[in-house]
N, C-alpha and C. Protein backbone atom coordinates (compact mmCIF):
# COMPACT_ATOMS: atom_id res chain seq x y z
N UNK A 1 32.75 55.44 226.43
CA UNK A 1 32.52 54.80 225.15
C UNK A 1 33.15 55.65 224.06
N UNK A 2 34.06 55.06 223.23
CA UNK A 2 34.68 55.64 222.17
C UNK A 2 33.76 55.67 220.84
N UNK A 3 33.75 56.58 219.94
CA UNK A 3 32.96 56.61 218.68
C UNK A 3 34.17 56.05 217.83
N UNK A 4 33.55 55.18 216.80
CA UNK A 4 34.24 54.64 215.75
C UNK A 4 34.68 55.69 214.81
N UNK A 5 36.38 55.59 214.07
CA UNK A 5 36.97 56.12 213.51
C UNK A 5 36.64 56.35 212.13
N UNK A 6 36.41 56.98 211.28
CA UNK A 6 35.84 57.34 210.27
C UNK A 6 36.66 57.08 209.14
N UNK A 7 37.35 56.14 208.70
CA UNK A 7 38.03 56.75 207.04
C UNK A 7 37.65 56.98 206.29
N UNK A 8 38.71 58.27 205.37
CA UNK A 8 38.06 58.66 204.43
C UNK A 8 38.49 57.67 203.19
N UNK A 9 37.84 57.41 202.31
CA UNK A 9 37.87 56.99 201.08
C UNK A 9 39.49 57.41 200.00
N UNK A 10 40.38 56.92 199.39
CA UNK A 10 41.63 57.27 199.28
C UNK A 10 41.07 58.30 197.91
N UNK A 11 41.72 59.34 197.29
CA UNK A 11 41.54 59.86 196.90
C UNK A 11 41.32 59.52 195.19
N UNK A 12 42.46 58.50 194.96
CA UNK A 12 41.50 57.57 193.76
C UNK A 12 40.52 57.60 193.67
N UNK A 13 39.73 56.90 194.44
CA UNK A 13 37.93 56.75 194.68
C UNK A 13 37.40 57.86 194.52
N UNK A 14 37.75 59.24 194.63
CA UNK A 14 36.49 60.13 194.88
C UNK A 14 37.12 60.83 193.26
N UNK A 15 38.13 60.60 192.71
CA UNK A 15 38.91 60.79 191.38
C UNK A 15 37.70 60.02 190.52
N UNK A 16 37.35 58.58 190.69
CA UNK A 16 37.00 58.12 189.86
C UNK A 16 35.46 58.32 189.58
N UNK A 17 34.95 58.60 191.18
CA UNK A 17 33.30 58.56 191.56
C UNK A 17 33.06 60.18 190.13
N UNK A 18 33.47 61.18 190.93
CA UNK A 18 33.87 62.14 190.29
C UNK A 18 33.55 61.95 188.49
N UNK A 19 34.34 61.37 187.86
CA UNK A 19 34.83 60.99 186.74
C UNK A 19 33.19 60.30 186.47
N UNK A 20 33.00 59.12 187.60
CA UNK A 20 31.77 58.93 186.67
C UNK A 20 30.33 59.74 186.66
N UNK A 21 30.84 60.30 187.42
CA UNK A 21 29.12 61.64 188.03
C UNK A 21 29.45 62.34 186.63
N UNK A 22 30.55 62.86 186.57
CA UNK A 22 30.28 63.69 185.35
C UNK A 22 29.84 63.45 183.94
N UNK A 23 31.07 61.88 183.50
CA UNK A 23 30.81 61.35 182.38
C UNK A 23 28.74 60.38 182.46
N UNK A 24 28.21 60.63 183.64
CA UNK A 24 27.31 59.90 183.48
C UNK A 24 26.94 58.43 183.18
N UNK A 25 27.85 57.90 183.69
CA UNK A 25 27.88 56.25 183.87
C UNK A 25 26.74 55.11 184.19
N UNK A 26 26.69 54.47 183.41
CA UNK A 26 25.78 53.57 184.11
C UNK A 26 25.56 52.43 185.17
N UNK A 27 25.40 51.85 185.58
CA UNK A 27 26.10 51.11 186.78
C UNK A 27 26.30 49.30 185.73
N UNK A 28 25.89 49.20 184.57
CA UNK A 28 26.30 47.68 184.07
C UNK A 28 27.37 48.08 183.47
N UNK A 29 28.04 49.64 183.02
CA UNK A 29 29.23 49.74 182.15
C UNK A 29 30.31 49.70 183.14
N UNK A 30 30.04 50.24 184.39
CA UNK A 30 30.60 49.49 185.71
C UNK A 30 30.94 48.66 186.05
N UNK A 31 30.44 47.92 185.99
CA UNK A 31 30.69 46.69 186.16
C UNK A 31 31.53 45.37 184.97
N UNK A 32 31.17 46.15 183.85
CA UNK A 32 31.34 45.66 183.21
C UNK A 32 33.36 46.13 183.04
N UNK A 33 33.42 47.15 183.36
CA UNK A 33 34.74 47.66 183.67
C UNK A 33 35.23 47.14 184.70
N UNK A 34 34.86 46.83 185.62
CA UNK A 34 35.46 46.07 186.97
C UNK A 34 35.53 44.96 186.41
N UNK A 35 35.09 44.23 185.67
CA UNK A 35 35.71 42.52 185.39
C UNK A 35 36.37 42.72 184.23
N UNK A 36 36.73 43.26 183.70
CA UNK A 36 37.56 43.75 182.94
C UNK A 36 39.02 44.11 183.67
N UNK A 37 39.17 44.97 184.73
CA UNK A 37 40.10 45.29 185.65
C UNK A 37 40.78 44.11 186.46
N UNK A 38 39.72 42.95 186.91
CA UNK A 38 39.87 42.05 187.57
C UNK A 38 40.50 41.05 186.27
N UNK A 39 39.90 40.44 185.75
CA UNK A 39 40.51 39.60 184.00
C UNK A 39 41.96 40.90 183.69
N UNK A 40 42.40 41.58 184.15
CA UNK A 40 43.60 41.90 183.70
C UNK A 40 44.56 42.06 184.89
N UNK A 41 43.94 41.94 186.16
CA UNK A 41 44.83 41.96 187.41
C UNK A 41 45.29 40.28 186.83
N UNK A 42 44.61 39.42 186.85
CA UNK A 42 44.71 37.59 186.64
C UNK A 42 45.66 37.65 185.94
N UNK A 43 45.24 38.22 184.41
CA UNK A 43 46.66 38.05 183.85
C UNK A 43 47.93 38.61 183.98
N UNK A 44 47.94 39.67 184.72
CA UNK A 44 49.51 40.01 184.99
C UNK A 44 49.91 39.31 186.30
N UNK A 45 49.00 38.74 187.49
CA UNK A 45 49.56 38.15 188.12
C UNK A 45 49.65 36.87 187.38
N UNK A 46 49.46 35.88 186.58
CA UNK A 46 49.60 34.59 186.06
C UNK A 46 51.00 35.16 185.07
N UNK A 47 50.93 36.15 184.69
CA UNK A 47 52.15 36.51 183.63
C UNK A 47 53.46 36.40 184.35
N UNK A 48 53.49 37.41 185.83
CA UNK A 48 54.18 37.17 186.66
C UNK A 48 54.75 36.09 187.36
N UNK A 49 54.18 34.98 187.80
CA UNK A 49 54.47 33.63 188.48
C UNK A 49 55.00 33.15 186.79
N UNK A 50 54.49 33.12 185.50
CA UNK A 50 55.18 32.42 184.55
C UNK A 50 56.57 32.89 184.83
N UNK A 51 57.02 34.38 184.83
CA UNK A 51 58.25 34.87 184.25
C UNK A 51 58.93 34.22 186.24
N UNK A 52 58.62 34.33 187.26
CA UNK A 52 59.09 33.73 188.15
C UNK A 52 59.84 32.94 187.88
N UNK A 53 58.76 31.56 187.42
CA UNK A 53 59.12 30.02 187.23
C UNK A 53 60.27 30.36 186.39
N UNK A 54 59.94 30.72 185.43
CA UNK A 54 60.82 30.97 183.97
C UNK A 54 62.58 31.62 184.55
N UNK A 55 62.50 32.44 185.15
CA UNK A 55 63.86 32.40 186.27
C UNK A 55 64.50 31.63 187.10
N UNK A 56 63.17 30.79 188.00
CA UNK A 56 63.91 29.97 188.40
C UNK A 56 64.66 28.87 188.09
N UNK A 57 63.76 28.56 186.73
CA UNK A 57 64.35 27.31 185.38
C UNK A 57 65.84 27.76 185.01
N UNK A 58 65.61 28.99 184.62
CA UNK A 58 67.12 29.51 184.12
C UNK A 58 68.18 29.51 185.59
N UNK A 59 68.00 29.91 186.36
CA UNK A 59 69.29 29.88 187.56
C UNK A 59 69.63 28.41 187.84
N UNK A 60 68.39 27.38 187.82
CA UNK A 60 69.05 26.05 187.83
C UNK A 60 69.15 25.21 186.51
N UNK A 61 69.31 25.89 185.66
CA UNK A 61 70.25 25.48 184.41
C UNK A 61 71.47 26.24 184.75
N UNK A 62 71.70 27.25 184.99
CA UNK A 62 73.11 27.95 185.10
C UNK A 62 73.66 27.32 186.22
N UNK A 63 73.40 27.02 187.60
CA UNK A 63 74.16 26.19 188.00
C UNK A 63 74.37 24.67 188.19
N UNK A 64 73.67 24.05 186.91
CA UNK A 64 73.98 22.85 186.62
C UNK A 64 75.05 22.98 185.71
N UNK A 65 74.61 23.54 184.63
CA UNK A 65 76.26 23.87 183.53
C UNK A 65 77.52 24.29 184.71
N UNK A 66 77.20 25.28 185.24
CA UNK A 66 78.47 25.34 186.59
C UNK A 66 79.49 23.86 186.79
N UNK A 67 78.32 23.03 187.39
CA UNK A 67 78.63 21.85 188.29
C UNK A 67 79.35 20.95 187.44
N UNK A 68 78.71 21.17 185.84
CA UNK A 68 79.29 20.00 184.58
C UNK A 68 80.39 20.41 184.21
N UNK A 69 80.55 22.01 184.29
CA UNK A 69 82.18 22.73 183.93
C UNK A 69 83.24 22.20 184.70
N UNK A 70 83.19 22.12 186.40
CA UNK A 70 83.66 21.69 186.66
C UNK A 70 83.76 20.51 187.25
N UNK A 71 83.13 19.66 186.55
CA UNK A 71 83.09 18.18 186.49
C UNK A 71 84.46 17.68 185.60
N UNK A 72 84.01 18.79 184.29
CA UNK A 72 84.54 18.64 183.10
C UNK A 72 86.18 18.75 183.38
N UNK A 73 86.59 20.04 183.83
CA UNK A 73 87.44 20.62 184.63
C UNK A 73 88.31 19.63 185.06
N UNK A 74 88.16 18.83 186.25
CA UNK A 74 87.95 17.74 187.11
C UNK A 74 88.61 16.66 185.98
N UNK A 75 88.07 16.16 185.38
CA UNK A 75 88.16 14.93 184.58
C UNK A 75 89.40 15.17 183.91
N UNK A 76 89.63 16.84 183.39
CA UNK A 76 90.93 17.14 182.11
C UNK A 76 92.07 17.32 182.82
N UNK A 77 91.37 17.27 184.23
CA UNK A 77 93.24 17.41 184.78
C UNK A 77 93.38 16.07 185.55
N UNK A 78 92.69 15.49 185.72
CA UNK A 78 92.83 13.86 185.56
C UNK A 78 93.77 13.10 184.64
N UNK A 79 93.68 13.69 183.61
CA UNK A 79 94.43 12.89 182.37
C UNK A 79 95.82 13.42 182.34
């Protein structure tokens, strides 16, 4: 029978535990900081997928103007 592997906690965590043992924290200002952390993860991932979209809008405008250039192209040596 093997004993289960132990991890340790990443060193952030014992940075922050640390941080609050000393500063004396309460556990609702805690929390109240974790949805705070979480309400700002949301918005940079929602900020992110905007500026995505917002790229992908622009690359298919750039190769539609492409396609009309040489549409355009096309047509002037027609004449």
């Amino acid at each position: 029978m093997t004993e289960p592997v132990r991890q340790s906690p990443s060193r952030n965590v014992h940075a922050r535990g640390a941080a609050k043992a000393a500063a004396g924290a309460d556990p609702q200002s805690d929390d109240a900081i974790d949805a705070e952390r979480e309400a700002f993860d949301f918005r940079l991932a929602e900020r992110a997928e905007l500026l995505r979209e917002s790229n992908a809008m622009r690359d298919m405008m750039l190769a539609q103007l492409k396609a009309d250039d040489e549409a355009l192209k096309k047509y002037i040596a027609m004449i």
